[in-house]
Protein backbone atom coordinates (compact mmCIF):
# COMPACT_ATOMS: atom_id res chain seq x y z
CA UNK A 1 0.00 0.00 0.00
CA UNK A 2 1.41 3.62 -0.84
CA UNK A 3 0.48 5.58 2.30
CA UNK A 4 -0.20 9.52 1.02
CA UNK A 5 2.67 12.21 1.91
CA UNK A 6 1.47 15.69 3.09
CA UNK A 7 3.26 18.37 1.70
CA UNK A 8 2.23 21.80 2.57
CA UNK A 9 -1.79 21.23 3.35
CA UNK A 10 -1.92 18.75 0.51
CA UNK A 11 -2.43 14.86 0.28
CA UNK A 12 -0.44 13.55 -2.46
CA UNK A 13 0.60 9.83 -3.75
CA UNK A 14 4.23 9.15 -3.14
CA UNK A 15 5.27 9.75 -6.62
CA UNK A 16 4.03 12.87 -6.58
CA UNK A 17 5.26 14.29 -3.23
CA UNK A 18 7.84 16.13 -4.20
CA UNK A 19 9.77 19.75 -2.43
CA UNK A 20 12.24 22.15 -5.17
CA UNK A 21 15.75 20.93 -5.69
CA UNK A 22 16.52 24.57 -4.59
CA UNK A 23 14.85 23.70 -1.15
CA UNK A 24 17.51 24.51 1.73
CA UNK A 25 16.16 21.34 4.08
CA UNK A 26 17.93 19.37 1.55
CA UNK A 27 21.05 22.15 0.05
CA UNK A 28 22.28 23.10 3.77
CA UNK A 29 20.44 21.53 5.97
CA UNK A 30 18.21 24.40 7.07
CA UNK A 31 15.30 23.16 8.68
CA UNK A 32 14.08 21.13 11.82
CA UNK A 33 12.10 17.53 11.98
CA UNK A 34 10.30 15.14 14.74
CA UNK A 35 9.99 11.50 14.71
CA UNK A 36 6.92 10.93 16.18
CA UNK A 37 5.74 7.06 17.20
CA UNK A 38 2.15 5.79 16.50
CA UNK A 39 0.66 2.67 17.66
CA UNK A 40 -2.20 1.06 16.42
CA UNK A 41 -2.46 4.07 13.76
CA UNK A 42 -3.00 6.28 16.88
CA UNK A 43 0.17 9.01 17.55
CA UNK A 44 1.98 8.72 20.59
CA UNK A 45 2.91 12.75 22.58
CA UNK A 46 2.17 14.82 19.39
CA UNK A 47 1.76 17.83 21.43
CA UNK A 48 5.06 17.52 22.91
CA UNK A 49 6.63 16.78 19.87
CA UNK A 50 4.64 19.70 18.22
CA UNK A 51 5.81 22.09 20.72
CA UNK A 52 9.81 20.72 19.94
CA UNK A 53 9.13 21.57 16.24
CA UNK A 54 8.09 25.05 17.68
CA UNK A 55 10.91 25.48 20.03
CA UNK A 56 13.59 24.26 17.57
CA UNK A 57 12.27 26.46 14.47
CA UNK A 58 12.55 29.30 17.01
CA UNK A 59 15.96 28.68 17.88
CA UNK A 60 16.76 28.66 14.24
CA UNK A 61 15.27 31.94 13.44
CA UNK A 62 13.00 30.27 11.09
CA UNK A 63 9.34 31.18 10.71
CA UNK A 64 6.84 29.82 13.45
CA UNK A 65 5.42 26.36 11.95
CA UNK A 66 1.73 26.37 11.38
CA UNK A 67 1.47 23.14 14.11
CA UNK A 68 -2.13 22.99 13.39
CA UNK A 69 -2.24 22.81 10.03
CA UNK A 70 0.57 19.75 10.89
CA UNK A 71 -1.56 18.14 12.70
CA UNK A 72 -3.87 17.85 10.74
CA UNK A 73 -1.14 16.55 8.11
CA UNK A 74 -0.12 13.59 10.39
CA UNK A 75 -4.44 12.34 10.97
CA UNK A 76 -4.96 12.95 7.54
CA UNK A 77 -1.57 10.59 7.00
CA UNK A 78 -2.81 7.76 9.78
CA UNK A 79 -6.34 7.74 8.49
CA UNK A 80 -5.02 6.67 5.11
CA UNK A 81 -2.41 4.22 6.22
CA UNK A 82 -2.85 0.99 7.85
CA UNK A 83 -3.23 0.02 11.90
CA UNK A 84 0.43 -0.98 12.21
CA UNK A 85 1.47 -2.22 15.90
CA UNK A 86 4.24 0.11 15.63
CA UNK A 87 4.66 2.87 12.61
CA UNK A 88 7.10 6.18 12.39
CA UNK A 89 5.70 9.84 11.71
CA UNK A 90 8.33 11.77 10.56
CA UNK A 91 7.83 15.49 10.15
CA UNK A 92 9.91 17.88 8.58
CA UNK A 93 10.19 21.92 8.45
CA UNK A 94 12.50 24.01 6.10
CA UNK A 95 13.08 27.28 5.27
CA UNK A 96 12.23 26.46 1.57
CA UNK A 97 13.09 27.36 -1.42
CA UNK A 98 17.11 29.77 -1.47
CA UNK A 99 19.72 30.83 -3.35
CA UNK A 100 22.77 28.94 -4.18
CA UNK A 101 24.68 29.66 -0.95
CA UNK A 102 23.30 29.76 3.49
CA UNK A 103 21.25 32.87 2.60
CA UNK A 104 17.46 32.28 3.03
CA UNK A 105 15.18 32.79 0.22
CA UNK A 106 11.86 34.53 0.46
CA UNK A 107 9.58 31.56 -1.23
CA UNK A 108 8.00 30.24 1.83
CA UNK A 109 8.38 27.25 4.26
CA UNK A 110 7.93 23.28 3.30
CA UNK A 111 6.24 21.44 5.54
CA UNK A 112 5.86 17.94 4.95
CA UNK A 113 4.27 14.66 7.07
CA UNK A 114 5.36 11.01 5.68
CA UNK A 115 4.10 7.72 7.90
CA UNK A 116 5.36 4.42 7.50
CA UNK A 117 5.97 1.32 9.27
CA UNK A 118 8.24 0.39 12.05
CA UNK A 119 10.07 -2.72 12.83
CA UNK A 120 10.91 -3.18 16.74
CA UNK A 121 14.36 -2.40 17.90
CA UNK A 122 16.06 -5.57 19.89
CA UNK A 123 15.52 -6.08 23.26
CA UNK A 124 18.86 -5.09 24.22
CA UNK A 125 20.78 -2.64 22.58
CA UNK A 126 24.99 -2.43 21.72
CA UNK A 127 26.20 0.97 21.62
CA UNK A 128 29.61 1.97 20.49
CA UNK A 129 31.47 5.49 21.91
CA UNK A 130 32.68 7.55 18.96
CA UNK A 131 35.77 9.85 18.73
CA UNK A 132 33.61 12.60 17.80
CA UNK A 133 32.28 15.08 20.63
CA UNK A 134 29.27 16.98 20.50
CA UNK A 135 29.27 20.54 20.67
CA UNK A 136 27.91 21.80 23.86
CA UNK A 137 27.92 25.58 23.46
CA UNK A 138 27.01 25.27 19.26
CA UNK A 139 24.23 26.81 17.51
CA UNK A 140 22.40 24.04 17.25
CA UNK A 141 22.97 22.47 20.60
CA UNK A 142 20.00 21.11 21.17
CA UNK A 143 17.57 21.31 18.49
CA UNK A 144 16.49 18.72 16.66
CA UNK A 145 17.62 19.94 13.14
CA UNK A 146 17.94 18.35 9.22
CA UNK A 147 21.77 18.76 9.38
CA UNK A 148 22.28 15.31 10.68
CA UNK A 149 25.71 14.23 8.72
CA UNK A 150 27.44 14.06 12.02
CA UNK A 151 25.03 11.30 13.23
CA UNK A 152 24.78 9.48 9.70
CA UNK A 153 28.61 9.25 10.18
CA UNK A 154 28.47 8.03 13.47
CA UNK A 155 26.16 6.28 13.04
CA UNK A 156 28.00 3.82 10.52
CA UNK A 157 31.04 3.90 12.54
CA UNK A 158 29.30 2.19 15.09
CA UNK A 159 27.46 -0.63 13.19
CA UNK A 160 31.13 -1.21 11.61
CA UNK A 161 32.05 -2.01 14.33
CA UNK A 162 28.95 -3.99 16.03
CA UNK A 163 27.08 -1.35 17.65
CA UNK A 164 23.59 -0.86 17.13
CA UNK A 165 23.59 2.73 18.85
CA UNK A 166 26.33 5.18 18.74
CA UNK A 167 27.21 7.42 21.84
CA UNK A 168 28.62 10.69 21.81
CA UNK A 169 30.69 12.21 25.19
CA UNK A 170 30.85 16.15 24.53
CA UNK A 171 33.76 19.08 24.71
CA UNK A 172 33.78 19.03 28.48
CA UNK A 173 34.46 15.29 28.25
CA UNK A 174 30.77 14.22 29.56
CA UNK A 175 28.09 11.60 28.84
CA UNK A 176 25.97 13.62 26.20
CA UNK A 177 23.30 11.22 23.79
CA UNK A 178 23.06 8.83 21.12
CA UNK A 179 22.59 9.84 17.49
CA UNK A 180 18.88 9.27 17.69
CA UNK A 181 18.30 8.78 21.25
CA UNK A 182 18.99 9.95 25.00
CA UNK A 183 21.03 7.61 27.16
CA UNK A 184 20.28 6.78 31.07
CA UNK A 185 23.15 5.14 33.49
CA UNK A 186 22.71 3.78 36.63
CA UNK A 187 25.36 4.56 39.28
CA UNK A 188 25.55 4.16 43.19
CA UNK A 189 21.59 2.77 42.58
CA UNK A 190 20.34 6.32 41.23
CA UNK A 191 19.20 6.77 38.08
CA UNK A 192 21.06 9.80 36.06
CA UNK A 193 20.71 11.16 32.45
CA UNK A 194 23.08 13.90 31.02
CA UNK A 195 21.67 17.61 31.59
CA UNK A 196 20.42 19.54 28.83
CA UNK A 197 23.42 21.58 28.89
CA UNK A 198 25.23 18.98 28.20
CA UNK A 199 24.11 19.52 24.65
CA UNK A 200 22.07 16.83 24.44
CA UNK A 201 18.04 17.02 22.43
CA UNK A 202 15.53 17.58 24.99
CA UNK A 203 13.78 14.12 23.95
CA UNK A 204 10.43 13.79 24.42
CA UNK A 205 10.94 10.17 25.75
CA UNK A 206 13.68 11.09 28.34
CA UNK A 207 11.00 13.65 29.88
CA UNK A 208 8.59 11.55 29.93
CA UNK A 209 10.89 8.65 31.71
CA UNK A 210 12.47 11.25 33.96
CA UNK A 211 8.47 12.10 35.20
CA UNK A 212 6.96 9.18 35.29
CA UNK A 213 10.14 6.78 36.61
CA UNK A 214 12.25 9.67 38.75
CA UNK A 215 15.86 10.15 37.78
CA UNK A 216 17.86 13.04 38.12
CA UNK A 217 19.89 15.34 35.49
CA UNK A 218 23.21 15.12 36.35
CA UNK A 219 26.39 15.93 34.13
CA UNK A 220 28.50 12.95 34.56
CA UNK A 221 32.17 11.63 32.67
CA UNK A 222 32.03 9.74 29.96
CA UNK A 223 33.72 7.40 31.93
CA UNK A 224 30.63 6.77 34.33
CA UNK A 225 28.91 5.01 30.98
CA UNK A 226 31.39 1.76 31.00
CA UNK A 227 31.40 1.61 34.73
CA UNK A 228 27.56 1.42 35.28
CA UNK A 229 25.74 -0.91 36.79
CA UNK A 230 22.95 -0.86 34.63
CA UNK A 231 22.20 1.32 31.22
CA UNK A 232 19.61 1.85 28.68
CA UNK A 233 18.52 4.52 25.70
CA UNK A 234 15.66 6.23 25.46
CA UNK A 235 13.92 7.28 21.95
CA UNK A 236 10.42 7.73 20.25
CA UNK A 237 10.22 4.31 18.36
CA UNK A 238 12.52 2.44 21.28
CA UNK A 239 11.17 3.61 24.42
CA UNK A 240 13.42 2.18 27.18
CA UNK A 241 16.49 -0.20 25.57
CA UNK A 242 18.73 -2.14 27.97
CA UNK A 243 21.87 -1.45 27.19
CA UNK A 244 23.68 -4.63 27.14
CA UNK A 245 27.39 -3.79 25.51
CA UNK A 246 29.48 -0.40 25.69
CA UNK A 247 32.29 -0.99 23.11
CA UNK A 248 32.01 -5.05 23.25
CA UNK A 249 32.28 -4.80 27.25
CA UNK A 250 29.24 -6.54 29.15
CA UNK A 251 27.26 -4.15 31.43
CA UNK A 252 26.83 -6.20 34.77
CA UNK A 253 22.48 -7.10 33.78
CA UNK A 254 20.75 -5.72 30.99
CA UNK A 255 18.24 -5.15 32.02
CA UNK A 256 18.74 -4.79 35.51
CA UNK A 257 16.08 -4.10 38.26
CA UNK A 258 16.17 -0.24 37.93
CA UNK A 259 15.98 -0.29 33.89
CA UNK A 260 12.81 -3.36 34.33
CA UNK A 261 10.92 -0.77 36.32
CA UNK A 262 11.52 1.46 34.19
CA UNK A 263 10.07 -0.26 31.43
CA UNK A 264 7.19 -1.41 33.06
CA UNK A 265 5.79 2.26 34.10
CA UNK A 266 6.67 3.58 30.63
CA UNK A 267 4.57 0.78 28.96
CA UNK A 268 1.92 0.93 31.24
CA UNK A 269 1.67 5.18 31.80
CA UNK A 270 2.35 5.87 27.75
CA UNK A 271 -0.64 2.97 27.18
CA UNK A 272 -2.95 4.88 29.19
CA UNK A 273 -2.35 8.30 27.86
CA UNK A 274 -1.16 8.82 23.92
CA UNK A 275 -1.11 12.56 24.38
CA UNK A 276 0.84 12.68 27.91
């Protein structure tokens, strides 16, 4: 079945969903996205991740997103694709149409909703440290933008070398994120996740675990990640992943009794409410 794509207010057939070459999303990486989760064809914290798109096309000076008009997109998208279990809502926002060059044209935003299917991660997840450090005090610390090379790159370098997640320390030498995901350690029997200064996103899923499972935000060594006693990632599609290797090295249990908890409030809170 070819699920529609919106594309600024309109429904279109795959083949025909198309943005300009000229668009900036795709020349330099000048726009912001969400990944939003639906189960069931039924989205999963759309407000929240509404109100990211918001915040992070604010921080890049681009024009405020019409979020209603997006939301509209995404039911328009789920009533016209199937009831999967699990399925990915991806939403992307772009300055549009510019010049040949980082200067903005004046053509208008592109907006654009596509759904699909998606395939469970593993019950346990392998993550790999790269050499790479995030940028804690960059412009775009923080926001969930379309210039994503660094995390395609690291990405690979991780599954090259059997990772299935790869985990980024930052300038300051501290635990920061994943490339698609927030990471929590466990450590003297307290559950800690890297602040938000630390430069990592603001995930929707790490709020939502730090609420409903308690935690603290705690800027920690990269170090503390390989001697933890227990570990997992946090992400829309994932929700809570064990962690169960850091580089090839055995965490003590994955998952342990901290990270099981975890899980089991997550799965039973997020069940209850889709719009938390």
């Amino acid at each position: 079945m070819n699920v529609p794509v919106w594309v600024n207010g309109q429904l279109l057939d795959p083949e025909r969903a198309t943005v300009s070459v000229f668009d900036h999303g795709l020349m330099v990486g000048d726009g912001v996205f969400e990944t939003v989760k639906c189960v069931g064809g039924e989205s999963f914290a759309l407000t929240r991740h509404l109100d990211r798109l918001r915040l992070s096309a604010q921080r890049m000076d681009l024009p405020e997103p019409d979020v209603a008009a997006i939301a509209d997109g995404v039911r328009a998208c789920l009533a016209a694709a199937p009831a999967w279990p699990l399925g990915r809502i991806r939403i992307t926002y772009t300055s549009g149409p510019g010049p040949l060059g980082s200067d903005r044209g004046d053509a208008g935003t592109t907006a654009v909703v596509i759904v699909g299917e998606q395939k469970p991660f593993p019950e346990t997840g392998d993550v790999t440290v790269v050499p790479w450090p995030r940028n804690e005090r960059g412009a775009l610390a923080g926001v969930k933008s379309t210039s994503y090379g660094d995390n395609a790159k690291a990405l690979a370098y991780a599954k090259a070398r059997g990772g299935g997640e790869a985990i980024f320390g930052n300038l300051a030498g501290d635990l920061c994120e994943g490339t698609g995901s927030n990471i929590f350690i466990v450590r003297d029997g307290r559950l800690v996740t890297p602040t938000l200064a630390s430069g990592c996103l603001a995930g929707v899923t790490r709020a939502l675990t730090l609420e409903w499972c308690g935690g603290s935000e705690e800027d920690v060594p990269l170090s503390a990640l390989y001697e933890a006693q227990e570990a997992f990632l946090t992400s829309t599609t994932r929700d809570i992943q064990p962690i169960r290797l850091v580089d090839g090295t055995a965490l003590p249990v994955a998952p342990g009794p901290i990270t099981t908890k975890a899980m089991r409030v997550f799965a039973e809170r997020s069940a209850a409410d889709l719009d938390p």
